[in-house]
Protein backbone atom coordinates (compact mmCIF):
# COMPACT_ATOMS: atom_id res chain seq x y z
CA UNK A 1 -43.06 4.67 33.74
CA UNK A 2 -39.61 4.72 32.77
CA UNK A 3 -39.37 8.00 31.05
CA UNK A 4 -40.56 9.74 33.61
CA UNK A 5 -37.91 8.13 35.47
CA UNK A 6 -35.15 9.15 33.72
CA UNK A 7 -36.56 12.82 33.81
CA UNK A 8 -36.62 12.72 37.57
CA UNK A 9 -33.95 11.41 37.40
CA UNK A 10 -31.76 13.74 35.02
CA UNK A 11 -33.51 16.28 37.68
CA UNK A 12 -31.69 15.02 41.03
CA UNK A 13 -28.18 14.76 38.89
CA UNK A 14 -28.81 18.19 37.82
CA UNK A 15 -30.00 19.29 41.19
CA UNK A 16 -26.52 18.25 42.28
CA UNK A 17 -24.69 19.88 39.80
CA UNK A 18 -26.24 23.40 40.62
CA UNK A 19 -25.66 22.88 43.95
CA UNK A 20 -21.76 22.09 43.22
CA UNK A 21 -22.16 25.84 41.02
CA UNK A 22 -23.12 27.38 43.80
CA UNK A 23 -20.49 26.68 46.09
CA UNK A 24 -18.09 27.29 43.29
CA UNK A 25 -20.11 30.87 42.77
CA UNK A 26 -19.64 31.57 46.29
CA UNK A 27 -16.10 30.26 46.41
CA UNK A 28 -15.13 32.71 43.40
CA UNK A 29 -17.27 35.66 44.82
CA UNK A 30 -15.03 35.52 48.10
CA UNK A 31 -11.56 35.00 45.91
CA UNK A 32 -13.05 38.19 43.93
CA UNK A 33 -14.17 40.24 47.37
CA UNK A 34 -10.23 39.35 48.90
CA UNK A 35 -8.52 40.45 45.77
CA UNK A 36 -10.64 43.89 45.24
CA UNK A 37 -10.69 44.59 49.08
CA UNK A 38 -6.50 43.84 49.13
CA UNK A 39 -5.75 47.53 49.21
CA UNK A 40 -2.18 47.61 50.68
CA UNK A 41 -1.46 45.03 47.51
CA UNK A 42 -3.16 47.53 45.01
CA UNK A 43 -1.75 50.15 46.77
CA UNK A 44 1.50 49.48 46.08
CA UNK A 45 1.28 47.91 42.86
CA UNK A 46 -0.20 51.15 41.46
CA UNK A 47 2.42 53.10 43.19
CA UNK A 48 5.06 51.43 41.44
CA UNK A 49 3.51 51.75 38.39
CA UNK A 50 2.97 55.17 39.14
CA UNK A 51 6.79 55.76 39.54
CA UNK A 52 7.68 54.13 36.64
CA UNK A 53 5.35 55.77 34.43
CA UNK A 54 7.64 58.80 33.85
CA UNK A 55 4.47 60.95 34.05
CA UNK A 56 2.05 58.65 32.48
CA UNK A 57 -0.71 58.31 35.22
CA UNK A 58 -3.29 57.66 32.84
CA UNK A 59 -1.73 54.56 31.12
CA UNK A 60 -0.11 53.59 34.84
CA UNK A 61 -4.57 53.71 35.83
CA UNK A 62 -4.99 51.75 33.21
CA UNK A 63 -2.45 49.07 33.49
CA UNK A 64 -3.48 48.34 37.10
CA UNK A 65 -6.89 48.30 36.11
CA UNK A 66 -6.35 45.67 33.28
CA UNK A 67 -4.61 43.70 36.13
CA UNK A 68 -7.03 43.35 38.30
CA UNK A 69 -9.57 42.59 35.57
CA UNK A 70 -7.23 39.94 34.21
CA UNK A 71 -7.45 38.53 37.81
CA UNK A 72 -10.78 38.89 37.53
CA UNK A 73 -11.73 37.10 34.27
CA UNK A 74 -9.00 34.41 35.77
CA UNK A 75 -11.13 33.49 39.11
CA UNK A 76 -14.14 32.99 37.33
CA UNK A 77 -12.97 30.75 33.92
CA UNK A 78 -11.33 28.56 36.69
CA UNK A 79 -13.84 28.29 38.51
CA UNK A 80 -16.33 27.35 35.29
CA UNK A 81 -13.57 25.05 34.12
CA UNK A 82 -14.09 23.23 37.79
CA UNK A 83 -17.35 22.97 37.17
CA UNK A 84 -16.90 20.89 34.08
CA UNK A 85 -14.21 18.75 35.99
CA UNK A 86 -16.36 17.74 38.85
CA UNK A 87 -19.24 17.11 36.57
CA UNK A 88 -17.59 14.89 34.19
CA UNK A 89 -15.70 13.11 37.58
CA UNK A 90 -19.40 12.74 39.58
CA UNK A 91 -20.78 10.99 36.17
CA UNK A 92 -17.33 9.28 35.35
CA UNK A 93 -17.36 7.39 38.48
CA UNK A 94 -20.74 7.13 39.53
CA UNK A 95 -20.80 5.00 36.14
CA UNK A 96 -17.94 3.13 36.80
CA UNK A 97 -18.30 2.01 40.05
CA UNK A 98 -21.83 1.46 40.62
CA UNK A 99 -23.18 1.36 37.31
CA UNK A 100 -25.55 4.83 37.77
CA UNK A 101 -25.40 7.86 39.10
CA UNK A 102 -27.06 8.74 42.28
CA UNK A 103 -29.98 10.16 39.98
CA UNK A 104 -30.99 6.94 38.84
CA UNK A 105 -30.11 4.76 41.39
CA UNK A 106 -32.89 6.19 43.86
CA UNK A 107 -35.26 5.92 41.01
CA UNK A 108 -34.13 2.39 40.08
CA UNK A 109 -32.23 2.34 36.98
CA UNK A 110 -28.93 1.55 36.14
CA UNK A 111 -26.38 2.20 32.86
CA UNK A 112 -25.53 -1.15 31.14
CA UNK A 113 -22.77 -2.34 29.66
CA UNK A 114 -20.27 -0.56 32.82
CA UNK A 115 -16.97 -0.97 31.02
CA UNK A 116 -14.25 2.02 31.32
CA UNK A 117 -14.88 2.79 27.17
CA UNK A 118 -18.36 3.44 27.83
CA UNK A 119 -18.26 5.01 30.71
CA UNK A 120 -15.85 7.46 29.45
CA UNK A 121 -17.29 8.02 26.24
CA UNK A 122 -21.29 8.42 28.53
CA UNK A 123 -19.68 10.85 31.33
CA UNK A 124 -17.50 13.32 28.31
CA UNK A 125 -21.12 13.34 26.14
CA UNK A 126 -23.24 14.25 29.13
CA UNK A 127 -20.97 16.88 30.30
CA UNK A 128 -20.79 18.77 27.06
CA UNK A 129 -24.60 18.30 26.97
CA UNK A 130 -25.30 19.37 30.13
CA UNK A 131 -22.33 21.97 31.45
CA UNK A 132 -19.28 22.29 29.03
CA UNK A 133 -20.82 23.98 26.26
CA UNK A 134 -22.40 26.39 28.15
CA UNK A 135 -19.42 27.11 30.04
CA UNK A 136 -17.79 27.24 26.73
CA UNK A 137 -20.30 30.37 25.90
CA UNK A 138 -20.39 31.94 29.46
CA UNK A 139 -16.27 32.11 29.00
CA UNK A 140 -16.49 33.28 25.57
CA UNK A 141 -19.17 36.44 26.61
CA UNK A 142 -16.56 37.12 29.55
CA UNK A 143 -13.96 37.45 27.19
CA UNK A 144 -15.68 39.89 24.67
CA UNK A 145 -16.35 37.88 21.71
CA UNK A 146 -19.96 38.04 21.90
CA UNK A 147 -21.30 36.83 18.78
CA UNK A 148 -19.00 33.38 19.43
CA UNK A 149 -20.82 32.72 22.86
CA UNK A 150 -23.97 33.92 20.75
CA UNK A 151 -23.57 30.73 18.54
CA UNK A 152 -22.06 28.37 20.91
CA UNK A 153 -25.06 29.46 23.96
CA UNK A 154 -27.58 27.87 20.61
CA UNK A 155 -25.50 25.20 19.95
CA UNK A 156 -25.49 24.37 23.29
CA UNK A 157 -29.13 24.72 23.43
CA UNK A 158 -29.39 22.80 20.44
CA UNK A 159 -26.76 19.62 22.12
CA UNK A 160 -29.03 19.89 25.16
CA UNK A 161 -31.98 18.76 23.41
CA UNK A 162 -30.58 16.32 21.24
CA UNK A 163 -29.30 14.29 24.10
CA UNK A 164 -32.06 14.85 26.12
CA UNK A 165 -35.92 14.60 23.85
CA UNK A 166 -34.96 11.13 22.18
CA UNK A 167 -35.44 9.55 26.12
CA UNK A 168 -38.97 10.39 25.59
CA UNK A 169 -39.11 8.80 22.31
CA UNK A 170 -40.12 5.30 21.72
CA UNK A 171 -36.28 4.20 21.45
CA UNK A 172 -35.41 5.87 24.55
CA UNK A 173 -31.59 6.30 24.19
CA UNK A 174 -30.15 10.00 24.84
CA UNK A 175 -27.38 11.00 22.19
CA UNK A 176 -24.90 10.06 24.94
CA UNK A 177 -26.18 6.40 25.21
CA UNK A 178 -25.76 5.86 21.54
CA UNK A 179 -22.14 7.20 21.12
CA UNK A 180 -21.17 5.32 24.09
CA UNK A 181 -22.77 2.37 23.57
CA UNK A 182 -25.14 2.35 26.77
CA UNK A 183 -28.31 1.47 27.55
CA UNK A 184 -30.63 2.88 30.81
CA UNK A 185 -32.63 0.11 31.72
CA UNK A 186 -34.88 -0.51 35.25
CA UNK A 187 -34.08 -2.52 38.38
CA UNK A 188 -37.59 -2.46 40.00
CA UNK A 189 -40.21 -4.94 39.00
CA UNK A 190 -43.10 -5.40 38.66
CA UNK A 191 -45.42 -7.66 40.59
CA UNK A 192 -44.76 -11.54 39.35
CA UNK A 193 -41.73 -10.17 37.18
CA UNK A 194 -39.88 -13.27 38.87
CA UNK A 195 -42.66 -15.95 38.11
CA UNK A 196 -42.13 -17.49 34.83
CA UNK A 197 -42.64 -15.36 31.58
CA UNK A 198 -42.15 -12.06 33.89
CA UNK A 199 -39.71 -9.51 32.96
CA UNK A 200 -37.99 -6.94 34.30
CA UNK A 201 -39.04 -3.23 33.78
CA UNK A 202 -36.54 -2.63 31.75
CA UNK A 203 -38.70 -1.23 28.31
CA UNK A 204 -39.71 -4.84 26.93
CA UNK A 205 -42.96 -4.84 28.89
CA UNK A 206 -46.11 -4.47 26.18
């Protein structure tokens, strides 16, 4: 059944992305561990700003604290914003050059028409749908502006689901096929889809 294809599908893509998550978590988590556990580097930086305080530990506490914060908040927007880059790049080219991702290519389907405009326009709409928005809310609560990543976490919620129930639907075209002009169609067939009057699996079976 095709829809259940494209589910398992969506399912090995997104299997895929976690995994490229998790070696980004891990990846920050160590950048995080070697900049808290630098302490001749804090050490001194706090000493300076100790001796240039002119008696002001309390603000000089505070300044290096904000620092390493800063630092902080820094490693882990990158490494969401890397995230959204290899996301959009894996769907970008998996498009472009073989006309599916790895997803649907083990579960025989490909994305029709393959043309740079459409692939573009499929990879940017699936990566908002599936990553960059929530990114876009996970930065925002790191920042402090909770009741933005409030709203965008449900409008993410809300993109997520608009891109992804119409496959299940009798049309079967996610939000991203329709802005980019794509259709997901089948490669298997069926028995005697090459005799004549057989067709491919594509959706135009009875």
């Amino acid at each position: 059944m095709l829809k259940l294809r494209r589910g398992m599908a969506w399912f090995i893509d997104f299997a895929l992305v976690t995994g490229a998550a998790v070696l980004l978590a891990v990846l920050t988590f160590h950048r995080i561990t070697a900049l808290v556990t630098d302490v001749p580097s804090l050490a001194t930086k706090g000493g300076l700003d100790l001796v240039t305080s002119r008696g002001d530990v309390v603000g000089a506490s505070e300044h290096l604290g904000l620092s390493l914060w800063n630092s902080v908040v820094l490693d882990v927007e990158e490494a969401f914003g890397a995230l959204v880059l290899v996301t959009f790049l894996y769907q970008w080219a998996c498009l472009r050059l073989l006309g599916r991702t790895l997803g649907k290519g083990l579960l025989g389907l490909q994305v029709t028409p393959q043309r740079s405009r459409h692939t573009l326009r499929r990879a940017a709409v699936t990566t908002a749908a599936d990553v960059a928005v929530f990114a876009l809310a996970c930065v925002l609560l790191i920042e402090g502006h909770f009741l933005l990543s409030l709203l965008v976490w449900a409008a993410a919620v809300v993109l997520f689901l608009v891109n992804a129930v119409p496959v299940f639907l009798p049309g079967r075209r996610s939000l991203a096929d329709r802005l980019a002009g794509t259709s997901v169609e089948g490669t298997f067939r069926r028995a005697g889809a090459d005799a004549p009057g057989g067709v491919p699996e594509g959706g135009t079976w009875p």
